[in-house]
C-alpha atoms as a PDB file:
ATOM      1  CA  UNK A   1      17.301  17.912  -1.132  1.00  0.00           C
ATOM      2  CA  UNK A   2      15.370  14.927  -0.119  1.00  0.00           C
ATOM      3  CA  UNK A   3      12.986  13.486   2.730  1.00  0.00           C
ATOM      4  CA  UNK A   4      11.565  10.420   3.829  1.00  0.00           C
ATOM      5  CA  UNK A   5       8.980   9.828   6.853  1.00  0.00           C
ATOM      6  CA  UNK A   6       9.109   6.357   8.013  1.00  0.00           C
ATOM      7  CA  UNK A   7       6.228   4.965   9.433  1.00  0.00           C
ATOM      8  CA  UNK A   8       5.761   1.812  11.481  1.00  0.00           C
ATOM      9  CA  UNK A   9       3.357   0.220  13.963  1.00  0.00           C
ATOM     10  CA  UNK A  10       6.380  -0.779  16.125  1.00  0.00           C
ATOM     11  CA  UNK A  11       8.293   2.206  18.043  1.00  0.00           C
ATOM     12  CA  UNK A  12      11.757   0.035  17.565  1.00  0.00           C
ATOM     13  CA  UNK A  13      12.235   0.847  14.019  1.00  0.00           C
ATOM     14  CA  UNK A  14      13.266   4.773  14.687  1.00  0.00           C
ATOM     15  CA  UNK A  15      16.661   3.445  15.289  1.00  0.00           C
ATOM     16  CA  UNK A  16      17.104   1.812  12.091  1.00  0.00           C
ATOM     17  CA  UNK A  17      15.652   5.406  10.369  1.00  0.00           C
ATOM     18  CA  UNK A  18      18.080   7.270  12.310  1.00  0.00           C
ATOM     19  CA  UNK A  19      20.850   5.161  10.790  1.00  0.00           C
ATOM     20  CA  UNK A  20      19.726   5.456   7.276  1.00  0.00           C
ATOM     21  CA  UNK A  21      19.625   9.357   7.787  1.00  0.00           C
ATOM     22  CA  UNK A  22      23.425   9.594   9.160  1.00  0.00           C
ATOM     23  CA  UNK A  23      24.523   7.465   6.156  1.00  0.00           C
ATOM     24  CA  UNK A  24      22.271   9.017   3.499  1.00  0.00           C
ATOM     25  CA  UNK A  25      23.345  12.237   4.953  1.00  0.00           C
ATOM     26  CA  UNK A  26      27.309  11.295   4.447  1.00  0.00           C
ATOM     27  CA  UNK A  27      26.894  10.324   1.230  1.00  0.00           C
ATOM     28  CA  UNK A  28      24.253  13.313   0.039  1.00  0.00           C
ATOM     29  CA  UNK A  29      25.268  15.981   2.396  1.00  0.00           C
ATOM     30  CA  UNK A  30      23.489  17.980   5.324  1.00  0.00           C
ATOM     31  CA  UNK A  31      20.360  18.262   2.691  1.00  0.00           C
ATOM     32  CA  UNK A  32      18.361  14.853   3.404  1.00  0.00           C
ATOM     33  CA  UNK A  33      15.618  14.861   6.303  1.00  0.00           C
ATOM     34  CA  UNK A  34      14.141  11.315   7.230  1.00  0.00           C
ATOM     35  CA  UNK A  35      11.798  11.012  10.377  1.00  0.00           C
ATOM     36  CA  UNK A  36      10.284   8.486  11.933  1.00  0.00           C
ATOM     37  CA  UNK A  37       6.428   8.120  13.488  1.00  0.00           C
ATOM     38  CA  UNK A  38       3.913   5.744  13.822  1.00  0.00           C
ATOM     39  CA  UNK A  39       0.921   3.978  11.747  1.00  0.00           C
ATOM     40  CA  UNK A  40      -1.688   0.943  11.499  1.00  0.00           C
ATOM     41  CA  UNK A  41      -2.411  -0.326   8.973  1.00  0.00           C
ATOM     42  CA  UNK A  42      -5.258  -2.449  10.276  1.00  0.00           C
ATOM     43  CA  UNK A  43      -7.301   0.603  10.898  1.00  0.00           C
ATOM     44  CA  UNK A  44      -8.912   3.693   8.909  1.00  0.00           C
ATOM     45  CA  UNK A  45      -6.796   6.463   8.459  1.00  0.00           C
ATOM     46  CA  UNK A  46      -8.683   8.746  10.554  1.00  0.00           C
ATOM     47  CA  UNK A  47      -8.040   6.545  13.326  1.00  0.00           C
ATOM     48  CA  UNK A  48      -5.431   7.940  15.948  1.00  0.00           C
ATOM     49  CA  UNK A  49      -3.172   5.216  15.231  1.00  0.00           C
ATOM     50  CA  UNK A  50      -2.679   7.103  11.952  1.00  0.00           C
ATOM     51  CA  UNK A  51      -2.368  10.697  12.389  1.00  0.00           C
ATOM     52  CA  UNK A  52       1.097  11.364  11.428  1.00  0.00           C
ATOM     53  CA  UNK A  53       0.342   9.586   8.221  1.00  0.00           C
ATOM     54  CA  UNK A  54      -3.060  11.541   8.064  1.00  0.00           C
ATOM     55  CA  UNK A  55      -0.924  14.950   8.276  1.00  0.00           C
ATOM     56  CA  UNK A  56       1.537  14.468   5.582  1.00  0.00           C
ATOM     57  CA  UNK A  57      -0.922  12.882   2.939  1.00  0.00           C
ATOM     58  CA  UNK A  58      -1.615  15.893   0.991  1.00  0.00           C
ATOM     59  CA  UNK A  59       1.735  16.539   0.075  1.00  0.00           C
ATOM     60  CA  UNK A  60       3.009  12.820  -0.263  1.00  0.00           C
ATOM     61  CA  UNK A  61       3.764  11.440  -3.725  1.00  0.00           C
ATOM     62  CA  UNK A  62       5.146   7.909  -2.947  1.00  0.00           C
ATOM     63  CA  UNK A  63       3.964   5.762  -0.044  1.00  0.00           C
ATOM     64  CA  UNK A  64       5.716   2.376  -0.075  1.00  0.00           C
ATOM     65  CA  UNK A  65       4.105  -0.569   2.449  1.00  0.00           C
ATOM     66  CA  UNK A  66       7.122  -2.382   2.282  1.00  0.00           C
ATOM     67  CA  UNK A  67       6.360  -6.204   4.042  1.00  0.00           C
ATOM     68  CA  UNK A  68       3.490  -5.093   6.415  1.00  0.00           C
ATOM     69  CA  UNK A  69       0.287  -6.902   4.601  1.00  0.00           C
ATOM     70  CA  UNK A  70       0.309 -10.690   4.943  1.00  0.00           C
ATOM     71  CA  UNK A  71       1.229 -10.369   8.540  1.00  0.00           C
ATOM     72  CA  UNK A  72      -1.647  -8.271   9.287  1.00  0.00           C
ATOM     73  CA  UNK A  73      -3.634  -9.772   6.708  1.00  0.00           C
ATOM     74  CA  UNK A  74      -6.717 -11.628   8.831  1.00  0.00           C
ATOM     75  CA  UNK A  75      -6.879  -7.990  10.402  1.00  0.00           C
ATOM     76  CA  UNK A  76      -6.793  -6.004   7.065  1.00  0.00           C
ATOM     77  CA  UNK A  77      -9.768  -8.409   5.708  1.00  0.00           C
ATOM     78  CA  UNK A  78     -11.970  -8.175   8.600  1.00  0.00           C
ATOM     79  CA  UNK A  79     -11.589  -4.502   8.208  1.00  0.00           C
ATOM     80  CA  UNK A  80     -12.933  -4.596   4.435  1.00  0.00           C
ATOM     81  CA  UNK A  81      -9.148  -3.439   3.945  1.00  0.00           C
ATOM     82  CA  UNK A  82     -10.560  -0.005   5.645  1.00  0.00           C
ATOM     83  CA  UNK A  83      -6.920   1.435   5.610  1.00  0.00           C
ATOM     84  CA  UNK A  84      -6.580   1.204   1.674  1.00  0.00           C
ATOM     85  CA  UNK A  85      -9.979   2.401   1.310  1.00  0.00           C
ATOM     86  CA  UNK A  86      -9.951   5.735   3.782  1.00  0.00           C
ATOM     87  CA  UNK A  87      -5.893   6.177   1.922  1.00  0.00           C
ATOM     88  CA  UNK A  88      -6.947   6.172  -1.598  1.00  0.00           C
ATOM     89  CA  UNK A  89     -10.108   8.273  -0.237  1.00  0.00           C
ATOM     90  CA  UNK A  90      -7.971  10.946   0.954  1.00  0.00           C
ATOM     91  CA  UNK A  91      -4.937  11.115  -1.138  1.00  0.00           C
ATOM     92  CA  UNK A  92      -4.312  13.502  -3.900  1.00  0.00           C
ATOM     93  CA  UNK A  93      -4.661  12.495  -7.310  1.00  0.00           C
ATOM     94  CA  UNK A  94      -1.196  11.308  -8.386  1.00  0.00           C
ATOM     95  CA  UNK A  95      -0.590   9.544  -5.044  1.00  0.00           C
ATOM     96  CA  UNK A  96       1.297   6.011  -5.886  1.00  0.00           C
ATOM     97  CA  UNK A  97       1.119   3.403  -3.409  1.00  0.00           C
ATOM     98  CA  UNK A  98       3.655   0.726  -3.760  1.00  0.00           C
ATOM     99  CA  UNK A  99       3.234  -2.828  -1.737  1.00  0.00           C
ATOM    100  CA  UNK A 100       6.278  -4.825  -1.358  1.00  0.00           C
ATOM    101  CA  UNK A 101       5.153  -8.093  -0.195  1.00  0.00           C
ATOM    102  CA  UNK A 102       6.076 -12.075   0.376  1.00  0.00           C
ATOM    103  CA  UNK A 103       2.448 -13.098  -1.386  1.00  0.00           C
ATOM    104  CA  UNK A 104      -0.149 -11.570  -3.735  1.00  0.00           C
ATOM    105  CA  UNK A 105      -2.704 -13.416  -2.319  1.00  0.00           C
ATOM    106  CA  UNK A 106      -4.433  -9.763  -0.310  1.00  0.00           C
ATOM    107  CA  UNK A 107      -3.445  -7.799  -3.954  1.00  0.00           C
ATOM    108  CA  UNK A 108      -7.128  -8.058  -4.611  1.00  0.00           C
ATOM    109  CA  UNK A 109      -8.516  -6.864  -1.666  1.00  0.00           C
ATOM    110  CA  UNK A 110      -6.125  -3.762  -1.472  1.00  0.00           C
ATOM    111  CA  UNK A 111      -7.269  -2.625  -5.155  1.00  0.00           C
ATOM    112  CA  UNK A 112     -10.719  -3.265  -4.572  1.00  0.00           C
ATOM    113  CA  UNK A 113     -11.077  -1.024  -1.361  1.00  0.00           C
ATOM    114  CA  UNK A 114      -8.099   1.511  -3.643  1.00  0.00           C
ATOM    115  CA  UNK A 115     -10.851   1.917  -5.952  1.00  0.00           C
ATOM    116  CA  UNK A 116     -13.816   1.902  -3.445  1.00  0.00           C
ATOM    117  CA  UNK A 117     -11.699   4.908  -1.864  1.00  0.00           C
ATOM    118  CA  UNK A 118     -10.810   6.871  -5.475  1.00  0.00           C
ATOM    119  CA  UNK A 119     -14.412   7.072  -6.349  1.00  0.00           C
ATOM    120  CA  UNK A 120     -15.646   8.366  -3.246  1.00  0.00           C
ATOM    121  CA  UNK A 121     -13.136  10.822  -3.168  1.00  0.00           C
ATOM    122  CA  UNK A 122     -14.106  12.409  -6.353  1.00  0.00           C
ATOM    123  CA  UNK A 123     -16.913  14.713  -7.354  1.00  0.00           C
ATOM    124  CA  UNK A 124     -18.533  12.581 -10.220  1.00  0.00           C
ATOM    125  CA  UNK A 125     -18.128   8.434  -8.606  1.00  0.00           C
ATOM    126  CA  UNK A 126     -15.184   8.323 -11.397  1.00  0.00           C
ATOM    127  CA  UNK A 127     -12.479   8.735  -9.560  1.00  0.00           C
ATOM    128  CA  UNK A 128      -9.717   5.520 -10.804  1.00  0.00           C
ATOM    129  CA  UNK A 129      -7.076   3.854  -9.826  1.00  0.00           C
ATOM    130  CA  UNK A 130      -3.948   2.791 -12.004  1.00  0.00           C
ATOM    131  CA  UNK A 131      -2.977  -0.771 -10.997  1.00  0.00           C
ATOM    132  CA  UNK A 132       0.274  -2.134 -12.155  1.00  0.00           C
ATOM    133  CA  UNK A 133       1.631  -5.759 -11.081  1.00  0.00           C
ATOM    134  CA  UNK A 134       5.433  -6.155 -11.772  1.00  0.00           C
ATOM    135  CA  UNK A 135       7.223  -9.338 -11.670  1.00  0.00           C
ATOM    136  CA  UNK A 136      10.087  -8.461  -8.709  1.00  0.00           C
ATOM    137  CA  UNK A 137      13.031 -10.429  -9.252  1.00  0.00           C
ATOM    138  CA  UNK A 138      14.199  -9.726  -5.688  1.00  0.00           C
ATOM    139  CA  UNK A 139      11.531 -11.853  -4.063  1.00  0.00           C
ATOM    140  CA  UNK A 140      10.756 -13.674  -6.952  1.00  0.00           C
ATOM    141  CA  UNK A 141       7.257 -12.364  -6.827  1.00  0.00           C
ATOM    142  CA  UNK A 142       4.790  -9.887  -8.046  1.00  0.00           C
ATOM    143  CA  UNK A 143       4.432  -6.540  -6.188  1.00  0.00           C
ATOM    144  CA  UNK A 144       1.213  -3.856  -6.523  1.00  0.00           C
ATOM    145  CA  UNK A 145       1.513  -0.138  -7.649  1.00  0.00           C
ATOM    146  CA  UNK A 146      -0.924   1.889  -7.499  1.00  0.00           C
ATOM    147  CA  UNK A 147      -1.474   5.404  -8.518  1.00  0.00           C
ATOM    148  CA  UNK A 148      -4.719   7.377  -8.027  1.00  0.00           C
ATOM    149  CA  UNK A 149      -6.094   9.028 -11.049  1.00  0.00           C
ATOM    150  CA  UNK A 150      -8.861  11.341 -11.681  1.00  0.00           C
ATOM    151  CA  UNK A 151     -10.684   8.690 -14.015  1.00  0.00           C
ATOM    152  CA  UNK A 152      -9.384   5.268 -14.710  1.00  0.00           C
ATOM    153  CA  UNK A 153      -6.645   6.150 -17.318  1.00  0.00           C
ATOM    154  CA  UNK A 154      -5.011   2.639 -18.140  1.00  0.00           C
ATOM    155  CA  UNK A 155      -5.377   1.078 -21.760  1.00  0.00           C
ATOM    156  CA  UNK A 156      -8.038  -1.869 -21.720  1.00  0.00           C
ATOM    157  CA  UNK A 157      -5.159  -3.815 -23.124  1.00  0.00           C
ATOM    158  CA  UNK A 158      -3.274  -3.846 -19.740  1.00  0.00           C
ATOM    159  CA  UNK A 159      -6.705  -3.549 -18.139  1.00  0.00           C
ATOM    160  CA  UNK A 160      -7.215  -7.039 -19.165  1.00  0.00           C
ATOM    161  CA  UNK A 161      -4.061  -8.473 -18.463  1.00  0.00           C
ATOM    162  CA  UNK A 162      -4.269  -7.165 -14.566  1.00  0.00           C
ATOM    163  CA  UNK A 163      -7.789  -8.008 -14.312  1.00  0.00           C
ATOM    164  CA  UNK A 164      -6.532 -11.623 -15.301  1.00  0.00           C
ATOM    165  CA  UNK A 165      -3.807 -11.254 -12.815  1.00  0.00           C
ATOM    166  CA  UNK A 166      -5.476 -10.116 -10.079  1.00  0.00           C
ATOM    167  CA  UNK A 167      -8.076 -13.212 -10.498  1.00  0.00           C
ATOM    168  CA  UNK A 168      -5.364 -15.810 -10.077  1.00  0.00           C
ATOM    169  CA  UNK A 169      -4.055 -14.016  -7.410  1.00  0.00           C
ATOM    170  CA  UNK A 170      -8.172 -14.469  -5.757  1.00  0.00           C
ATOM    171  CA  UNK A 171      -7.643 -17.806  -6.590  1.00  0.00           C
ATOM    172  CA  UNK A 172      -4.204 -18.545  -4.875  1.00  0.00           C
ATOM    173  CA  UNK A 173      -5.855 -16.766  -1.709  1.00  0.00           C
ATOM    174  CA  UNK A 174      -9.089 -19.301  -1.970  1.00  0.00           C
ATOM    175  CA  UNK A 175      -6.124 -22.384  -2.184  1.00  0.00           C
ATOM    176  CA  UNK A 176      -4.332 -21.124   0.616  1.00  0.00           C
ATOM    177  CA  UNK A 177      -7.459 -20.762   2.926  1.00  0.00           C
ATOM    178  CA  UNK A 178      -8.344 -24.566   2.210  1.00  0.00           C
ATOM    179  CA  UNK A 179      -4.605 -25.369   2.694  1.00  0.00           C
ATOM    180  CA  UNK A 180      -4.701 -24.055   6.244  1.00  0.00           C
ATOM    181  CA  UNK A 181      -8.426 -25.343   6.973  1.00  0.00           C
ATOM    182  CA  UNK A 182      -7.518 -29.150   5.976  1.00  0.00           C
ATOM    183  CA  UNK A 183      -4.354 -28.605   8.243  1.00  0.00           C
ATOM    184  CA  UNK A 184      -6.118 -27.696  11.369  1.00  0.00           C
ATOM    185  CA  UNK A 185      -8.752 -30.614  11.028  1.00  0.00           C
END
């Protein structure tokens, strides 16, 4: 029927996977499988950190970072945001990443290294990315989806408008960088 791999930096959260499989499992029947290993996001895939991620990538179709960027976000941009990069690098074309998060502010780093990743990946430097910012009522916020493409297939219409989006979101990173540096002085 169904399966889900959860993966997490912390060990802790198999508990909380094994819980969602009993009750998906009452609900569904016998049919759902959901596992649970382990990930960083603050390094490149191919680090060991990352292997159980690094196995099932070929056959993934929906990763979801669900609240793991702005706390690891000094980490991710010292990194050059190597774990989006080496992801989108090695993931099929069709792979959709989506990034539940309490700020935009890293959105721009993440597609940058998404695309950096996409057009290494592919024979001719064209590989794209699809980028996609919906307004999330739930946390009263944008999220990021992205979905890797052979070439970039999006409409220059919404091209623009996430371009714009993704600029403001630069910006609100720049603001709260000074914000912080005025408070420790």
């Amino acid at each position: 029927m169904g399966r889900a791999l959860v993966l997490d930096y912390e060990a802790g959260w198999s508990e909380q996977c094994d819980a969602v499989r009993d009750a998906v499992s009452m609900v569904l029947g016998d049919g759902f499988r959901c596992s649970f290993g382990g990930v960083d996001i603050t390094v490149a895939l191919d680090d060991d950190a990352n292997l159980e991620l690094a196995r099932v990538l070929p056959s993934a179709r929906l990763l979801v970072a669900s609240y793991v960027v702005a706390e690891n976000a000094v980490a991710l941009e010292e990194s050059g945001f190597a774990f989006f990069e080496s992801l989108f690098s090695h993931a099929p074309v069709g792979t959709t990443l989506l990034v539940l998060e309490t700020t935009h502010r890293t959105f721009p780093g993440i597609v940058a290294a998404a695309q950096r990743g996409a057009e290494q990946a592919s024979a001719d430097g064209r590989g794209g990315v699809q980028v996609h910012c919906p307004w999330v009522a739930s946390n009263n916020g944008h999220s990021l989806l992205l979905r890797k493409s052979d070439a970039c297939e999006a409409d220059e219409s919404d091209a623009c408008s996430v371009t714009a989006l993704l600029e403001r979101f630069e910006r609100d990173r720049v603001a709260g960088e000074s914000a912080r540096e005025r408070l420790r002085e």
